[in-house]
PDB file of N, CA and C in Angstrom:
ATOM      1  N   UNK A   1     251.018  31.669 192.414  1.00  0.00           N
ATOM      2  CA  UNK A   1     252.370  31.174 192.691  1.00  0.00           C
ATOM      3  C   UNK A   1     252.284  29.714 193.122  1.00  0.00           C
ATOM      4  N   UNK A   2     253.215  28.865 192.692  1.00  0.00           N
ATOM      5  CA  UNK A   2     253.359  27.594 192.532  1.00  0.00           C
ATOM      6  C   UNK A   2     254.131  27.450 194.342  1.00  0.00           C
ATOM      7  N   UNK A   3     253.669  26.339 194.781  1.00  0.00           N
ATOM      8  CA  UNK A   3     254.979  25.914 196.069  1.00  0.00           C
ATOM      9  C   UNK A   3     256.078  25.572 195.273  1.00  0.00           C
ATOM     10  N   UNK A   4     257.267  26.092 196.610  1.00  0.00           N
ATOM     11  CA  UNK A   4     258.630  25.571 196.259  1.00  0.00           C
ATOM     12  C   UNK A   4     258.641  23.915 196.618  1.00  0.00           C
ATOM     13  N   UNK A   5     259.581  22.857 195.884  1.00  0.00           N
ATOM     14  CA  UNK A   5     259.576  21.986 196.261  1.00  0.00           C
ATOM     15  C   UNK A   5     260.931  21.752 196.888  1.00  0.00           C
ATOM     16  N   UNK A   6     261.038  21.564 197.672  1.00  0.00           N
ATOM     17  CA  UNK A   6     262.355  21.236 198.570  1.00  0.00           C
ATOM     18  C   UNK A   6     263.218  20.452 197.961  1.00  0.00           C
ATOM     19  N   UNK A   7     264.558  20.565 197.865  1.00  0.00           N
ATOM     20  CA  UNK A   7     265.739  19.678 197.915  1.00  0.00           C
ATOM     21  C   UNK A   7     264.912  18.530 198.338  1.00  0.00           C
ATOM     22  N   UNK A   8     265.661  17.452 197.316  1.00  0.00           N
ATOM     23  CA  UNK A   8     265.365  15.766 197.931  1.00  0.00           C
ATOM     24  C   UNK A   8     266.073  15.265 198.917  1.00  0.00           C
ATOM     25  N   UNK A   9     267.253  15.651 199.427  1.00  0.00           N
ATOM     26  CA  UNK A   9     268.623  15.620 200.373  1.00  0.00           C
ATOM     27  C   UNK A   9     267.354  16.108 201.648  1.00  0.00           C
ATOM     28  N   UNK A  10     267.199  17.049 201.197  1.00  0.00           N
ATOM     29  CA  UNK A  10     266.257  17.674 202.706  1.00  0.00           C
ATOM     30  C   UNK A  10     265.086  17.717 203.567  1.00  0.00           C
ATOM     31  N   UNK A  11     263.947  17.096 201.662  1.00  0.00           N
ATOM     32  CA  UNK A  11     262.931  16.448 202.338  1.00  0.00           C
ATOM     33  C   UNK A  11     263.320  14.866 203.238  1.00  0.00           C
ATOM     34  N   UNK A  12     264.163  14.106 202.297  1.00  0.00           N
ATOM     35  CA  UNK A  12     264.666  13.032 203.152  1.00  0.00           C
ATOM     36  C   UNK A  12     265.109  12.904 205.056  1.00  0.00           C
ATOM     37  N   UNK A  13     265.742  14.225 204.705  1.00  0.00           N
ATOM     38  CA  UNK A  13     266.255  14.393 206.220  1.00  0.00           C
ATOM     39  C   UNK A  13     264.966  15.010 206.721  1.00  0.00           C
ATOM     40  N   UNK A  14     263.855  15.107 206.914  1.00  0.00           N
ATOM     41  CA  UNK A  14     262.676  16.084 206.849  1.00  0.00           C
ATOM     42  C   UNK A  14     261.872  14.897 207.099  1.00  0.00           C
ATOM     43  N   UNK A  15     261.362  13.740 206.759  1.00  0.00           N
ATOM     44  CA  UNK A  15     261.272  12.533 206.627  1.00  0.00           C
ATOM     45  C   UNK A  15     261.340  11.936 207.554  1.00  0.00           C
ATOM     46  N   UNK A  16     263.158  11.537 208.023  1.00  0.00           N
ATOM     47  CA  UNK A  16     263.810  10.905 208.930  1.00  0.00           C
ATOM     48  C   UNK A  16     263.547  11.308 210.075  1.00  0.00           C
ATOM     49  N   UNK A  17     263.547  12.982 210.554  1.00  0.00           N
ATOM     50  CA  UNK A  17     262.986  13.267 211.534  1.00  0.00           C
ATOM     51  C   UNK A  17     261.308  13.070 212.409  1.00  0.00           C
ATOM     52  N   UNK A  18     260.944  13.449 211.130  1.00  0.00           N
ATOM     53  CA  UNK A  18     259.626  12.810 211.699  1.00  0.00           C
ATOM     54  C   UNK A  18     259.088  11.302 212.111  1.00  0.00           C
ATOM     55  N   UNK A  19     259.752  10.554 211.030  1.00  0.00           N
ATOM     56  CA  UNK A  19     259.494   8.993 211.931  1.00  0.00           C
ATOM     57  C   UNK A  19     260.212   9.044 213.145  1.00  0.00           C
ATOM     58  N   UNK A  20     261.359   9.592 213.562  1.00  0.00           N
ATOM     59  CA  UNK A  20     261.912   9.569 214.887  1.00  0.00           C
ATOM     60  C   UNK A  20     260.962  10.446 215.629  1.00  0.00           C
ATOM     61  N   UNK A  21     260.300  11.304 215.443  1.00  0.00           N
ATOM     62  CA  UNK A  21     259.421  11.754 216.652  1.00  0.00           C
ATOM     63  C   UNK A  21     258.037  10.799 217.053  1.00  0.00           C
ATOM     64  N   UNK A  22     257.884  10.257 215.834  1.00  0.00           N
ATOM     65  CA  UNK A  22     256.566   9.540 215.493  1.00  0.00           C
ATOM     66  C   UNK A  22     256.864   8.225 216.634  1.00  0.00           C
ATOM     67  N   UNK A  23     258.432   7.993 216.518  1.00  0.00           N
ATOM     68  CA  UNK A  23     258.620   7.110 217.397  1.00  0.00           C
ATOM     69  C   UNK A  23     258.603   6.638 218.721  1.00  0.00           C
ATOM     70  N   UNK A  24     258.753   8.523 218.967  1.00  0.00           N
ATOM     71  CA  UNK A  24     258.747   8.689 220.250  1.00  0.00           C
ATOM     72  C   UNK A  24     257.569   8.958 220.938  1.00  0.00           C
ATOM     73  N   UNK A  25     256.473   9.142 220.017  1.00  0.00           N
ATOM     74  CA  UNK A  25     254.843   9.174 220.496  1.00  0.00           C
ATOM     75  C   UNK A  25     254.276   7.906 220.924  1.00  0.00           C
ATOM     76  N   UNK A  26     254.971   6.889 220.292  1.00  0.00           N
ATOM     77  CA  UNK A  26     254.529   5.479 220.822  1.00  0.00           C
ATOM     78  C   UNK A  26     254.778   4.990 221.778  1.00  0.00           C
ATOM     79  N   UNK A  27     255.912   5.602 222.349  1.00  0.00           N
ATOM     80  CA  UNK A  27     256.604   5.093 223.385  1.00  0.00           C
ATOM     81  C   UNK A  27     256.197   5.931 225.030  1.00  0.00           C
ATOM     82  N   UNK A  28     255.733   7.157 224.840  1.00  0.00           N
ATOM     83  CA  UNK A  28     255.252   8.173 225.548  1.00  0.00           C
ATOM     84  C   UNK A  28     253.907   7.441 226.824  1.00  0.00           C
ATOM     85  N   UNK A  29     253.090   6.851 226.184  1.00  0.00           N
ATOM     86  CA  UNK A  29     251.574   6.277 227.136  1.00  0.00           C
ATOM     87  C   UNK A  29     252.712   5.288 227.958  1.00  0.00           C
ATOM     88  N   UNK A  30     253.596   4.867 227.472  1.00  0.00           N
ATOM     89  CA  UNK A  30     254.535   3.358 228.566  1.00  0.00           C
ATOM     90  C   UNK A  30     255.453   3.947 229.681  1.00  0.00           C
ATOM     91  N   UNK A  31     256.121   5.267 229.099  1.00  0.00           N
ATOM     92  CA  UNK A  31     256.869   5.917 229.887  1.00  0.00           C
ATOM     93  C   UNK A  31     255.878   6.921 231.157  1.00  0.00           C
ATOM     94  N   UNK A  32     254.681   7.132 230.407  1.00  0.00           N
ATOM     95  CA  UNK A  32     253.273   7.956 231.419  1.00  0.00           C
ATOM     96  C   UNK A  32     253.497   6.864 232.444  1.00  0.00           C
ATOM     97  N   UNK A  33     252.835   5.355 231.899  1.00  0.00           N
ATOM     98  CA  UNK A  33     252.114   4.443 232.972  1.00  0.00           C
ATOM     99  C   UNK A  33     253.667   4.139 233.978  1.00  0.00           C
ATOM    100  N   UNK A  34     254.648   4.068 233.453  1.00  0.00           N
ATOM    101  CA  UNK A  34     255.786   3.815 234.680  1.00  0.00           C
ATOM    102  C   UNK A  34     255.846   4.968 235.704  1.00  0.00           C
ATOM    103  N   UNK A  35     255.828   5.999 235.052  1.00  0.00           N
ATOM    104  CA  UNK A  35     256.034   6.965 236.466  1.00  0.00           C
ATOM    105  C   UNK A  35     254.559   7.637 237.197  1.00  0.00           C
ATOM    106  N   UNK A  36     253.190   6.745 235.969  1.00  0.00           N
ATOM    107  CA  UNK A  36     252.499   6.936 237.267  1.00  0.00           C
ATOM    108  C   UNK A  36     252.419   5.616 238.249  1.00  0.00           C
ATOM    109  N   UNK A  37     252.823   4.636 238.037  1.00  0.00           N
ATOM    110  CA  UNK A  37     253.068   3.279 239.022  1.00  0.00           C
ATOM    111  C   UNK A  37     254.421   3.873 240.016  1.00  0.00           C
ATOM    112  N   UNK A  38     255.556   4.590 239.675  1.00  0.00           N
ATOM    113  CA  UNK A  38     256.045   5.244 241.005  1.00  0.00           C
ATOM    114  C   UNK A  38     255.770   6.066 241.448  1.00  0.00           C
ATOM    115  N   UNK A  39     254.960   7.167 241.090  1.00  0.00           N
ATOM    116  CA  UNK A  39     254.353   8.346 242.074  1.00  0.00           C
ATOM    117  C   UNK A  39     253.471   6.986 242.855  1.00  0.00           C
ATOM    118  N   UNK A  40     252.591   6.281 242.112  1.00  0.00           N
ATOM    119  CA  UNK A  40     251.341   5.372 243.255  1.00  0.00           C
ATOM    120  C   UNK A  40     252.342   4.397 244.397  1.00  0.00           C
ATOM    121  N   UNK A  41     253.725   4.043 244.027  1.00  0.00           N
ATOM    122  CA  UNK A  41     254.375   3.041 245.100  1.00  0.00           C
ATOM    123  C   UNK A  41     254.888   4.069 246.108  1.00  0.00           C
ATOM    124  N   UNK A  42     255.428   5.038 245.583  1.00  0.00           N
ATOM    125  CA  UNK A  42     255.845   6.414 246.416  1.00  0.00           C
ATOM    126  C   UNK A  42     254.699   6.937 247.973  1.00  0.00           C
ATOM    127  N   UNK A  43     253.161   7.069 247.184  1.00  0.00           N
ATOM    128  CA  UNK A  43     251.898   7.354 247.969  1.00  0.00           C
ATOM    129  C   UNK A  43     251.760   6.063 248.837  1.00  0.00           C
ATOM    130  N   UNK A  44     251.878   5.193 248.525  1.00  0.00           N
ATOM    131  CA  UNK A  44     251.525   3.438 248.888  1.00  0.00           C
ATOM    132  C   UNK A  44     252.823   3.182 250.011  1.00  0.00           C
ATOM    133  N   UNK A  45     253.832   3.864 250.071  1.00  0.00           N
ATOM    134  CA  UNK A  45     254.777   3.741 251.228  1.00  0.00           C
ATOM    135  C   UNK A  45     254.546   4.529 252.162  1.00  0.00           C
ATOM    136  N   UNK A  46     254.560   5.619 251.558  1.00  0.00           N
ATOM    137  CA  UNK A  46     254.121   6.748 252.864  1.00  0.00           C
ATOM    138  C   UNK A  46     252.871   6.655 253.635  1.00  0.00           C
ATOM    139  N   UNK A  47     251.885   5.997 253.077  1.00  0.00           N
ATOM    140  CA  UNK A  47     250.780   6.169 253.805  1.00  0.00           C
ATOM    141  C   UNK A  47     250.905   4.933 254.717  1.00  0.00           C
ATOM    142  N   UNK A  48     251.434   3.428 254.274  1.00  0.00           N
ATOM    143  CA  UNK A  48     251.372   2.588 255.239  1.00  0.00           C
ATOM    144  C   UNK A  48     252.871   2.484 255.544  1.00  0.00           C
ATOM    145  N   UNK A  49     253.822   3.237 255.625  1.00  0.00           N
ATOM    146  CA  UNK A  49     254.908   3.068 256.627  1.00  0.00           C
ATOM    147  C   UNK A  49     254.961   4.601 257.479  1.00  0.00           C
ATOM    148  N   UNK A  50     254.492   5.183 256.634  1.00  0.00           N
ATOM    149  CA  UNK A  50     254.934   6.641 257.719  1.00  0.00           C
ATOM    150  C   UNK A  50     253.913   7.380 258.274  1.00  0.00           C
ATOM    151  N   UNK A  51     252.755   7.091 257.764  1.00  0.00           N
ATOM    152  CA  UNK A  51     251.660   7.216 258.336  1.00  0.00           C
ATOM    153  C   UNK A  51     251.545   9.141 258.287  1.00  0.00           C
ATOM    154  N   UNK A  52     251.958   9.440 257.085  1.00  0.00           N
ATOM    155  CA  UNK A  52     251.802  10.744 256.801  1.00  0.00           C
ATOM    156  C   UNK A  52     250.257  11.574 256.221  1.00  0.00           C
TER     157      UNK A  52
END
């Protein structure tokens, strides 16, 4: 048995989605390093203002 080949309407939209996730993998290590620089300013207050 042969594969089905998908509608072109659907691989397109099939396509589109994936560069939008693809997009969002690039962007993922920048959004990591910001919220680990506020968990570290978060630790970095408490220890020298509150002395917790």
């Amino acid at each position: 048995m042969s594969p089905v080949e998908p509608p072109t309407e659907l691989r397109e939209r099939i396509q589109d989605e994936l560069e939008r996730n693809r997009r969002w993998e690039y962007r993922l290590p920048l959004y990591g390093g910001i919220a680990l620089l506020i968990c570290a300013a978060i630790v970095v207050v408490r220890v020298v203002f509150l002395h917790v």
